[in-house]
Protein backbone atom coordinates (compact mmCIF):
# COMPACT_ATOMS: atom_id res chain seq x y z
CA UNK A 1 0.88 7.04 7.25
CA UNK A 2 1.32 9.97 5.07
CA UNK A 3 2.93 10.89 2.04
CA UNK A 4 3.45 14.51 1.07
CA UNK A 5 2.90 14.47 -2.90
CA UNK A 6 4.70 18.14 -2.62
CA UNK A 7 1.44 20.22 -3.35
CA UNK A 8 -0.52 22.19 -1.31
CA UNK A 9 -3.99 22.61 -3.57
CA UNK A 10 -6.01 19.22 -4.18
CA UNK A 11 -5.77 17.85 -7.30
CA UNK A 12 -8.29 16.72 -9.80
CA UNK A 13 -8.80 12.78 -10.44
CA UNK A 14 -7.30 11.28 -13.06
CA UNK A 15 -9.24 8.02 -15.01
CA UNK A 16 -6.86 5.03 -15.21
CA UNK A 17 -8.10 1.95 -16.86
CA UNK A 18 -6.17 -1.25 -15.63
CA UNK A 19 -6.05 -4.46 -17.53
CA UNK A 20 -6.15 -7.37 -14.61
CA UNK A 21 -6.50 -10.96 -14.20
CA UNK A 22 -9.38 -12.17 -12.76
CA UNK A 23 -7.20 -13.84 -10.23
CA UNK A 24 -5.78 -10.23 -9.21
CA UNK A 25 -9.26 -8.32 -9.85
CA UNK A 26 -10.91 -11.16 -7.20
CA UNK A 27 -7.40 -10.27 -4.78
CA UNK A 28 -8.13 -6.84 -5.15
CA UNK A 29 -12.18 -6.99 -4.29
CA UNK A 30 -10.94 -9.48 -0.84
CA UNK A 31 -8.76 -6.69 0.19
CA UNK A 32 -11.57 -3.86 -0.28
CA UNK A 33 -14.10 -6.09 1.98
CA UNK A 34 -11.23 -6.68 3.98
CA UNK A 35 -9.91 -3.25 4.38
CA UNK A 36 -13.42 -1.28 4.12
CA UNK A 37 -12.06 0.52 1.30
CA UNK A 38 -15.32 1.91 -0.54
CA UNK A 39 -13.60 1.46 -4.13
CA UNK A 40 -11.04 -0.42 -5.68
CA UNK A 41 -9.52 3.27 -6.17
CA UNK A 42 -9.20 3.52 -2.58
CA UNK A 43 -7.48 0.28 -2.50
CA UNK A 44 -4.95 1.05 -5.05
CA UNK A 45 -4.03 4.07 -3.82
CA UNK A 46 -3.83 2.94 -0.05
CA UNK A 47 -1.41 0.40 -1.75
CA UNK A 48 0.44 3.31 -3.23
CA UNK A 49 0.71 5.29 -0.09
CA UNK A 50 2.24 1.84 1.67
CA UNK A 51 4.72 1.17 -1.10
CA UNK A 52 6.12 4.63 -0.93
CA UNK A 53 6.65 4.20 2.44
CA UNK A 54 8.17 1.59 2.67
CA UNK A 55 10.21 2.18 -0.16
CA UNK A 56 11.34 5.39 1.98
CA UNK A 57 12.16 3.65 4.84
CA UNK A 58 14.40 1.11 2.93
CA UNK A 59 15.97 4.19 1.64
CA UNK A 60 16.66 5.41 5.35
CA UNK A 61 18.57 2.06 5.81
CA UNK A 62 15.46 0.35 7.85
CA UNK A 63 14.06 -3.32 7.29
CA UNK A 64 10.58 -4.05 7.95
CA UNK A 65 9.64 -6.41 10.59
CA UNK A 66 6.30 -8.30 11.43
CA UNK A 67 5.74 -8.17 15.49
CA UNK A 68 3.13 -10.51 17.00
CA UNK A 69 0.86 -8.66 19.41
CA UNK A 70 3.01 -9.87 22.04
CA UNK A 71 6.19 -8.05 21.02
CA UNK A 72 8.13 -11.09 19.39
CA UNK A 73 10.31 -10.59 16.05
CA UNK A 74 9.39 -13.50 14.25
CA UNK A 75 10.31 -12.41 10.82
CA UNK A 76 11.91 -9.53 9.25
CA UNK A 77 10.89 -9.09 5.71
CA UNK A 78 13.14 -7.36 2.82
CA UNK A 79 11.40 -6.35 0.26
CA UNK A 80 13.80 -6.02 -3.25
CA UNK A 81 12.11 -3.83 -6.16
């Protein structure tokens, strides 16, 4: 998956402070051991870089559907934002 952010130089981090429940902080952490993500910076912006897709392909006129291994729609999922 890539996103082109429209610039051709790197640029230079940007500190964000987030205020989280613990509930959403512990989510967060599962999906970095999960994922192998080695921050929680990683993880938000790998969740950033999804969204925009998917946004994008919405925008194309595309749903997104979950397929089992074994190619088998079993649910297409619409996501409204």
């Amino acid at each position: 998956m890539q996103t082109n952010t429209g610039s051709a130089a790197p640029q230079e981090p940007v500190r964000v402070q987030f205020e989280l429940t613990d509930d959403a902080l512990r989510r967060i952490e599962a999906i970095q051991r999960r994922s192998g993500a080695q921050s929680i910076a990683e993880v938000v912006r790998n969740a950033l870089q999804f969204h925009e897709w998917q946004i994008g392909v919405e925008d194309q006129g595309f749903n997104l559907a979950l397929v089992e291994r074994i190619p088998v729609v079993r649910a297409v999922v619409t996501f409204k934002f």
